[in-house]
Protein backbone atom coordinates (compact mmCIF):
# COMPACT_ATOMS: atom_id res chain seq x y z
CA UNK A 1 171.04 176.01 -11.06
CA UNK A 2 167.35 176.16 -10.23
CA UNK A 3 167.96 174.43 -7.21
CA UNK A 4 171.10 176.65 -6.19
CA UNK A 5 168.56 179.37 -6.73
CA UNK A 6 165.83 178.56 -4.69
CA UNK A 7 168.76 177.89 -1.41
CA UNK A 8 169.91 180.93 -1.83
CA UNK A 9 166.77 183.21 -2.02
CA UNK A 10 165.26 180.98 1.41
CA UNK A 11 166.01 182.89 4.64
CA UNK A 12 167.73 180.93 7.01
CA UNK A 13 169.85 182.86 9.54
CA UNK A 14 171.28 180.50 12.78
CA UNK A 15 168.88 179.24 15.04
CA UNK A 16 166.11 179.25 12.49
CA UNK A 17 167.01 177.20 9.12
CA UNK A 18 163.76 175.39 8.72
CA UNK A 19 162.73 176.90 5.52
CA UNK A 20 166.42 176.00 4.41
CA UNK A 21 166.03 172.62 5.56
CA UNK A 22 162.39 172.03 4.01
CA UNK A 23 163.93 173.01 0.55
CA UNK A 24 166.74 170.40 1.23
CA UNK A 25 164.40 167.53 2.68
CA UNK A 26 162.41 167.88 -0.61
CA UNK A 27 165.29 167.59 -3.00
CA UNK A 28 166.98 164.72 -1.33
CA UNK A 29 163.74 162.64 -1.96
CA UNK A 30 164.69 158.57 -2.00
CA UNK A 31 168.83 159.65 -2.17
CA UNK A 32 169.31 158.55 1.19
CA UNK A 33 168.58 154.85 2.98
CA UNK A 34 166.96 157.10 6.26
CA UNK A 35 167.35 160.88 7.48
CA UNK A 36 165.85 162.84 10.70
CA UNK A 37 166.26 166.16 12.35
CA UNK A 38 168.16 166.33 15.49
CA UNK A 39 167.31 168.00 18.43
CA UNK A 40 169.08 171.01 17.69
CA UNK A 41 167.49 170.98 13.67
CA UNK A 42 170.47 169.66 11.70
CA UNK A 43 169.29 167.30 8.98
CA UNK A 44 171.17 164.20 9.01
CA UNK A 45 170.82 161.64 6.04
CA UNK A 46 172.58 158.24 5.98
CA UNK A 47 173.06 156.55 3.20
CA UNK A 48 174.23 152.49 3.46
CA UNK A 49 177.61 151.02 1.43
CA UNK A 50 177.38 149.32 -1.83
CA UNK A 51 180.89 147.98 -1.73
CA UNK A 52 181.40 145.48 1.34
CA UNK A 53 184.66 144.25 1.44
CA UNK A 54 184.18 140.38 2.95
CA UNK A 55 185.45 140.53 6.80
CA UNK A 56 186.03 144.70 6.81
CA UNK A 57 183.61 146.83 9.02
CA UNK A 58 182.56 150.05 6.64
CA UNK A 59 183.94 153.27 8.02
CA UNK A 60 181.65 155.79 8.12
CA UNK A 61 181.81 159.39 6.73
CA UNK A 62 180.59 162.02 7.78
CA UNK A 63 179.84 165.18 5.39
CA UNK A 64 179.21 168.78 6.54
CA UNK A 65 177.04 171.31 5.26
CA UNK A 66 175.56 174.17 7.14
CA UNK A 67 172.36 175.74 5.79
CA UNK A 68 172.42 178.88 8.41
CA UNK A 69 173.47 182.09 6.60
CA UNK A 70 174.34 185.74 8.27
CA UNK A 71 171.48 187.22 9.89
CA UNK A 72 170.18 189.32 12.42
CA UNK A 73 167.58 189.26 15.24
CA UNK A 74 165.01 192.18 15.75
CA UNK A 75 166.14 193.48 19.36
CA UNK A 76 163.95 196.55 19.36
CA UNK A 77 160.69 198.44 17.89
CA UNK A 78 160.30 202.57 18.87
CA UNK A 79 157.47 204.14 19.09
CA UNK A 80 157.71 205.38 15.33
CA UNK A 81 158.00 202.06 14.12
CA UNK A 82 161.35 201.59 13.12
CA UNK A 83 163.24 198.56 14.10
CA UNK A 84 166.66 197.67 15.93
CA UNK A 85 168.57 194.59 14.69
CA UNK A 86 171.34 192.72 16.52
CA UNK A 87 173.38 190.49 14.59
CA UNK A 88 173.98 186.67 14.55
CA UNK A 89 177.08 186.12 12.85
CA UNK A 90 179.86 188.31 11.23
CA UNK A 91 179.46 191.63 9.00
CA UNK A 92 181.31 193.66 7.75
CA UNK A 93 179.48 197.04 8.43
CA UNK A 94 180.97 199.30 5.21
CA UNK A 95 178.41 196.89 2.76
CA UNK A 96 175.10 196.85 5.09
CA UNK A 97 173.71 200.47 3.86
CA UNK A 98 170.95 200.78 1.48
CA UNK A 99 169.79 196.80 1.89
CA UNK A 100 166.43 195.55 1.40
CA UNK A 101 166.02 193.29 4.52
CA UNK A 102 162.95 190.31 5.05
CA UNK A 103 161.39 190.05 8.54
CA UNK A 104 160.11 186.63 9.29
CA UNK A 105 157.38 187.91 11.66
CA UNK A 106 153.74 186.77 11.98
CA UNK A 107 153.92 187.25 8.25
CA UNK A 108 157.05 188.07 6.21
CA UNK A 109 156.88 192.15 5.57
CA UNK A 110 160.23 193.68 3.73
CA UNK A 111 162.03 196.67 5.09
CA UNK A 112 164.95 198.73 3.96
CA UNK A 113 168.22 199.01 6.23
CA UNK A 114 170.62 201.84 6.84
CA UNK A 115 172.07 203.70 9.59
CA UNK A 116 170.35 206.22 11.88
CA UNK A 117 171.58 209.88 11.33
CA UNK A 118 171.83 212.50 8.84
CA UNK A 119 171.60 212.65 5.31
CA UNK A 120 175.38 213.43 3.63
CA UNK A 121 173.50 216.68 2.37
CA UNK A 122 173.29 218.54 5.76
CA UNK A 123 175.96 215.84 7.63
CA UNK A 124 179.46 217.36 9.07
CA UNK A 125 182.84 215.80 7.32
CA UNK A 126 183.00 213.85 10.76
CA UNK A 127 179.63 212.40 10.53
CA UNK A 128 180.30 211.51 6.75
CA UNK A 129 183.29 209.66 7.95
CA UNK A 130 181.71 207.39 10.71
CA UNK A 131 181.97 203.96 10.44
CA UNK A 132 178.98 202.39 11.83
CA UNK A 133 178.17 199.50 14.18
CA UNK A 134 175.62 197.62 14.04
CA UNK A 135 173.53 198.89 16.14
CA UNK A 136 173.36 202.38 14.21
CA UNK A 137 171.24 200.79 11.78
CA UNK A 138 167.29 200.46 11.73
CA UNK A 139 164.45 199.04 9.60
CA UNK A 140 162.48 201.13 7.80
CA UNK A 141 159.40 198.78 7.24
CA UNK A 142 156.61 201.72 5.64
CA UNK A 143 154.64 201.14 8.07
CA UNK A 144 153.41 202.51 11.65
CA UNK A 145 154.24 201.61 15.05
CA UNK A 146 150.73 199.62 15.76
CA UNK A 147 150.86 197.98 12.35
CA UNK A 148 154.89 197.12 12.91
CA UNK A 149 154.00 195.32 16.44
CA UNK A 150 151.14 193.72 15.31
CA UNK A 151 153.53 191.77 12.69
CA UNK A 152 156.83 191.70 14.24
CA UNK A 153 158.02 191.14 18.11
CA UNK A 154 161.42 190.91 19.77
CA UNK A 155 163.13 187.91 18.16
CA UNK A 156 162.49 187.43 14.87
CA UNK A 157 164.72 187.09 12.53
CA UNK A 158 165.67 189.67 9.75
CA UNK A 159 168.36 188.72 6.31
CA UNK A 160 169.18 190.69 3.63
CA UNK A 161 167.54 190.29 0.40
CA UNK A 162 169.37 189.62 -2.85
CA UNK A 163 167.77 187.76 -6.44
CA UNK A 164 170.26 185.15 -7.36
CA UNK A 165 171.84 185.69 -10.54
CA UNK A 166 174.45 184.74 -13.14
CA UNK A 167 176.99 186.81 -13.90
CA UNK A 168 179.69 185.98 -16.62
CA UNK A 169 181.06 182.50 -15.68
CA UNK A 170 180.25 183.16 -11.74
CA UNK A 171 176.65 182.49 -9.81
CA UNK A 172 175.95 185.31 -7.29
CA UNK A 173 173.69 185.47 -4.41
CA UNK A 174 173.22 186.85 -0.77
CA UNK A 175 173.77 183.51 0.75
CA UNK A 176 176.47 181.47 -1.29
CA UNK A 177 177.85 180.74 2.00
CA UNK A 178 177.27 178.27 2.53
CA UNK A 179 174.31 176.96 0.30
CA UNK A 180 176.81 176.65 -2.72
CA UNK A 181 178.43 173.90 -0.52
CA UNK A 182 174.92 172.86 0.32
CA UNK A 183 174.33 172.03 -3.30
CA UNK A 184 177.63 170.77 -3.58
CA UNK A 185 177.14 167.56 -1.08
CA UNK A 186 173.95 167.01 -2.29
CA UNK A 187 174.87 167.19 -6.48
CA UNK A 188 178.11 165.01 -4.80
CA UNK A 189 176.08 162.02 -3.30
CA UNK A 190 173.30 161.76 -6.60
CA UNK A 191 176.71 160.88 -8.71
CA UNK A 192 177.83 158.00 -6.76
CA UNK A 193 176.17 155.09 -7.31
CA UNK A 194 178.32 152.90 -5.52
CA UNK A 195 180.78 153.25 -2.35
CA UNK A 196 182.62 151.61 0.28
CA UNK A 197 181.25 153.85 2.53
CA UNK A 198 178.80 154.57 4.26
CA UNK A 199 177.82 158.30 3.94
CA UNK A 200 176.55 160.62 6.48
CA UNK A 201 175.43 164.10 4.71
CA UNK A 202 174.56 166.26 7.65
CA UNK A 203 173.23 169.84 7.09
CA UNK A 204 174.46 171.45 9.97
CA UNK A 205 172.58 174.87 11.70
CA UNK A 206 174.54 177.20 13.69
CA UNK A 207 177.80 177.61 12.01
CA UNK A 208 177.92 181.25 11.65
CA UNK A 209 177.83 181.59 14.87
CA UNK A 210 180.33 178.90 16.66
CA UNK A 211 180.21 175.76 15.01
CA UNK A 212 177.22 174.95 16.82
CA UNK A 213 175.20 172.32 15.32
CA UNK A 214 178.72 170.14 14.03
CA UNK A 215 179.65 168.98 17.25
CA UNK A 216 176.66 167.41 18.21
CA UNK A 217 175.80 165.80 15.23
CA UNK A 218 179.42 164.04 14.82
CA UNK A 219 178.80 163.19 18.26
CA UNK A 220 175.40 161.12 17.49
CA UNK A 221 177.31 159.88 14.32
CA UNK A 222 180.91 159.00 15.57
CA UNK A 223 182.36 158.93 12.61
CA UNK A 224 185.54 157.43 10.93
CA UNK A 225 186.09 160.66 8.75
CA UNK A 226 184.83 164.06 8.56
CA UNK A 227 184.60 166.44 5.92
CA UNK A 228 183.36 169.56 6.09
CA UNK A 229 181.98 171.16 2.90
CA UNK A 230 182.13 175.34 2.93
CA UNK A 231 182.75 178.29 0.94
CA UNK A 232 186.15 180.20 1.33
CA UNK A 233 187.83 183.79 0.63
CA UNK A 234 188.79 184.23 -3.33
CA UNK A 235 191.26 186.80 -3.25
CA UNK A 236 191.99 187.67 -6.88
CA UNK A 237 190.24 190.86 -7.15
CA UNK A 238 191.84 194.15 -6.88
CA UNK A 239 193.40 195.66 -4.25
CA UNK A 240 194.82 191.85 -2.42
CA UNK A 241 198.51 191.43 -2.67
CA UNK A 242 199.08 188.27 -4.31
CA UNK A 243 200.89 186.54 -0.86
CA UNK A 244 197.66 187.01 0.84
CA UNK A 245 195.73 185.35 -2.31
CA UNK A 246 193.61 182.51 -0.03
CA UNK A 247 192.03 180.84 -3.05
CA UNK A 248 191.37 182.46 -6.64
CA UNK A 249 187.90 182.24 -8.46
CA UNK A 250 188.21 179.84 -11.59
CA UNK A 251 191.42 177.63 -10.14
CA UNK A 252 189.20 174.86 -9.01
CA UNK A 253 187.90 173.29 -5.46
CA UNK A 254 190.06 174.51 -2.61
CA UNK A 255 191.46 171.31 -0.40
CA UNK A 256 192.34 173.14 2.94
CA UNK A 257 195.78 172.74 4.78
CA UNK A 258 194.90 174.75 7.91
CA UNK A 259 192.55 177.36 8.75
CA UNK A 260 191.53 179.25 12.36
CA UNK A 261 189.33 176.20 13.69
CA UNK A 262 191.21 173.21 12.36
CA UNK A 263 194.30 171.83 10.60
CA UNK A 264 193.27 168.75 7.98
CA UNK A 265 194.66 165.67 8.12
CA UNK A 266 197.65 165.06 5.93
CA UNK A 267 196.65 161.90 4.97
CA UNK A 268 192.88 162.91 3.52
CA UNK A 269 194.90 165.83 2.25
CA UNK A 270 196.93 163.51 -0.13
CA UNK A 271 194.21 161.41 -1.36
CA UNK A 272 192.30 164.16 -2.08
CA UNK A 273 195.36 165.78 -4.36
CA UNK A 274 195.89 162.73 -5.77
CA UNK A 275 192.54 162.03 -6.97
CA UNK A 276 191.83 165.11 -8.68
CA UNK A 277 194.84 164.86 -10.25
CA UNK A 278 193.96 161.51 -10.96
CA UNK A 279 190.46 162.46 -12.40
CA UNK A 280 191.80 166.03 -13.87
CA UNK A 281 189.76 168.19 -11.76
CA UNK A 282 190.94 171.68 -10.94
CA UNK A 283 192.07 171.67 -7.50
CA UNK A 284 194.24 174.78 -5.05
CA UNK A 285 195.79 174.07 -1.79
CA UNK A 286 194.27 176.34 0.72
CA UNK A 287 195.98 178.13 3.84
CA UNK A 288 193.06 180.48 5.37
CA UNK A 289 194.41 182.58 8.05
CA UNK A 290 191.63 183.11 10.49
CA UNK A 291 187.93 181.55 10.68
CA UNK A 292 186.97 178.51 10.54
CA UNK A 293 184.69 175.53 9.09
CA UNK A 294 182.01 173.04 10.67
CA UNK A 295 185.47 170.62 10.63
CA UNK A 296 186.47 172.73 14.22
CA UNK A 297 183.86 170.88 15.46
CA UNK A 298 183.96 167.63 14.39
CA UNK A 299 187.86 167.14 14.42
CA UNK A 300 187.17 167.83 18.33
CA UNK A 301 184.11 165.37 19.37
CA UNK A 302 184.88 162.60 21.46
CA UNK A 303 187.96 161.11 20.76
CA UNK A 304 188.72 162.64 17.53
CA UNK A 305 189.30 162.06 13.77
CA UNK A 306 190.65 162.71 10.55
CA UNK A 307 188.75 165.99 9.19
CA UNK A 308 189.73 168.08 6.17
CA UNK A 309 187.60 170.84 4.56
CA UNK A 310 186.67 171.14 0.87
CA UNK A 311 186.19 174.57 -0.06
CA UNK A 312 184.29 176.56 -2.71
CA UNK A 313 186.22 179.85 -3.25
CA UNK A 314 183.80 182.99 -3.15
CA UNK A 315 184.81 186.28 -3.68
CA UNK A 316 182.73 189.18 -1.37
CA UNK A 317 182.24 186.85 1.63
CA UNK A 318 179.38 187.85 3.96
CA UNK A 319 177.96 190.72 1.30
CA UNK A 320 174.74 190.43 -0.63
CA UNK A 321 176.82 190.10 -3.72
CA UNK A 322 178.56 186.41 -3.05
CA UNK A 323 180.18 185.16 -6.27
CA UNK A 324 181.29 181.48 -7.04
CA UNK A 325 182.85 180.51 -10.42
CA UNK A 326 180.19 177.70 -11.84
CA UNK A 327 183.87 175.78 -12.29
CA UNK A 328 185.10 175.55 -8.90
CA UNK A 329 181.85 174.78 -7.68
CA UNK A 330 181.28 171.81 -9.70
CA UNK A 331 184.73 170.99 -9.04
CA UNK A 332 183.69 170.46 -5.48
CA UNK A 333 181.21 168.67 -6.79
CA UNK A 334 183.08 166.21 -8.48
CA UNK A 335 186.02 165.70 -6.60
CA UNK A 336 184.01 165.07 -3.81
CA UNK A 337 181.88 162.64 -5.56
CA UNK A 338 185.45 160.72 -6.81
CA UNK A 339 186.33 160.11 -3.40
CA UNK A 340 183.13 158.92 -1.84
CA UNK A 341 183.46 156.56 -5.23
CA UNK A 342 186.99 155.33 -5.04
């Protein structure tokens, strides 16, 4: 889990996953046959087929990652020091309070992140009840306005700070999404030694914030198949009726049906049921009502393809507290690995 570790703890919001990607690039080491960085910054490894079948052209695959995590932008300093954030991708206001925030700015300086206003000591019932935007919330960095804008300017980007742990049979982080699926391709891809494939691992930049980085790359790539590796909404805590149960932690790798941004191919769909049944790996059938994977993307480029999504249930999406059973994710992991192999 070292490695899991390390991905999680390196800041990486969209439009700025080099440190991400530097982590990756050194743990790949001799896995792949050749890899380079795009123009937009998505790593893209190729690895050749060790199974040619006399008189068949390989088909290519393409596997999706994305190393970009939630994150924020600094939008504003004020003359006392304290910082305004905007956000790149989606939170869910209610768990931002009370964070310890990094600032990537001429030097990385830590700050602490809550709302502007009153204490609940001397706040009205009203103000106690406000739900806050984003843009309530400042910085606090300890320091003064000269020393803040000597540091930081407009533009650089702020993430939450969380120490991975391990918690019962679960890893937690602030970042699971989506460097748990990160791991996952690249733990997938050591394990096969040989395949009929050949295997395009691309870790992708710009999810969280449109599918970005996807569509490009499967454009470069034109692939046979795409599959797009990501984390996805565990609902078996408290307080979810059961209907609405997307995935649950502990019931193995999530094969998606359908989601916001794509609907899988039937066909990958089957093989991929029938090989973990084959291989006895935990699998769930996944229906995710609204958002979407890096497969939006690819299913769309050029003249399209067969996509499907593997998915790593997580329970407390988009928090600091991200939790994936260790089982599902080396589920992933394995089924994964079993059909790049078959």
């Amino acid at each position: 889990m070292e490695f899991l570790k390390l991905l999680t703890e390196t800041p990486g919001v969209p439009g700025r996953e080099e440190r991400v990607r530097a982590v990756v690039q050194n743990e790949i080491a001799d896995l792949f046959d050749h890899t380079h960085v795009d123009a937009m910054g998505n790593l893209v490894c190729v690895r050749k087929p060790s199974k040619v079948v006399t008189g068949e052209k390989p088909q290519r695959v393409m596997i999706a990652a994305h190393m970009d995590q939630i994150g924020f932008y600094v939008r504003h300093i004020d003359d006392k020091g304290f910082i305004r954030v905007h956000n790149a991708g989606g939170f869910d206001t209610r768990n931002l309070a009370a964070n310890t925030v990094l600032i990537q700015g001429r030097k990385d300086i830590h700050g602490v992140l809550n709302p502007g206003g009153k204490p609940i000591h001397i706040a009205t019932e009203d103000e106690r009840r406000k739900i806050f935007a984003v843009s309530d919330f400042v910085v606090d960095t300890g320091l003064p306005a000269k020393k803040v804008r000597e540091i930081v300017r407009i533009g650089d980007p702020v993430t939450l700070v969380k120490p991975f742990s391990q918690i019962g049979d679960f890893v937690c982080g602030q970042a699971m999404d989506n460097r748990a699926a990160v791991w996952a391709a690249v733990r997938a891809v050591q394990r096969v030694k040989k395949s009929r494939y050949e295997i395009a691992v691309v870790f992708t930049v710009q999810e969280e914030v449109g599918l970005r980085g996807a569509g490009p790359a499967t454009f470069g790539l034109e692939p046979d198949i795409a599959i797009a590796l990501d984390t996805t909404l565990a609902c078996d805590t408290p307080g979810i009726p059961d209907d609405q149960a997307v995935t649950r932690a502990g019931e193995g790798a999530g094969i998606k049906i359908m989601d916001g941004a794509s609907i899988s191919d039937r066909g990958l769909v089957d093989q991929f049921v029938d090989i973990a049944r084959r291989e006895k790996i935990n699998f769930q059938l996944e229906v995710l009502p609204l958002g979407g994977t890096d497969a939006g993307a690819m299913q769309r480029s050029r003249s399209g393809m067969k996509t499907i999504t593997l998915s790593i249930p997580t329970r407390y999406i988009h928090t600091v507290t991200e939790m994936t059973h260790k089982g599902d994710l080396h589920a992933v992991r394995d089924l994964l690995a079993a059909w790049l192999s078959a």
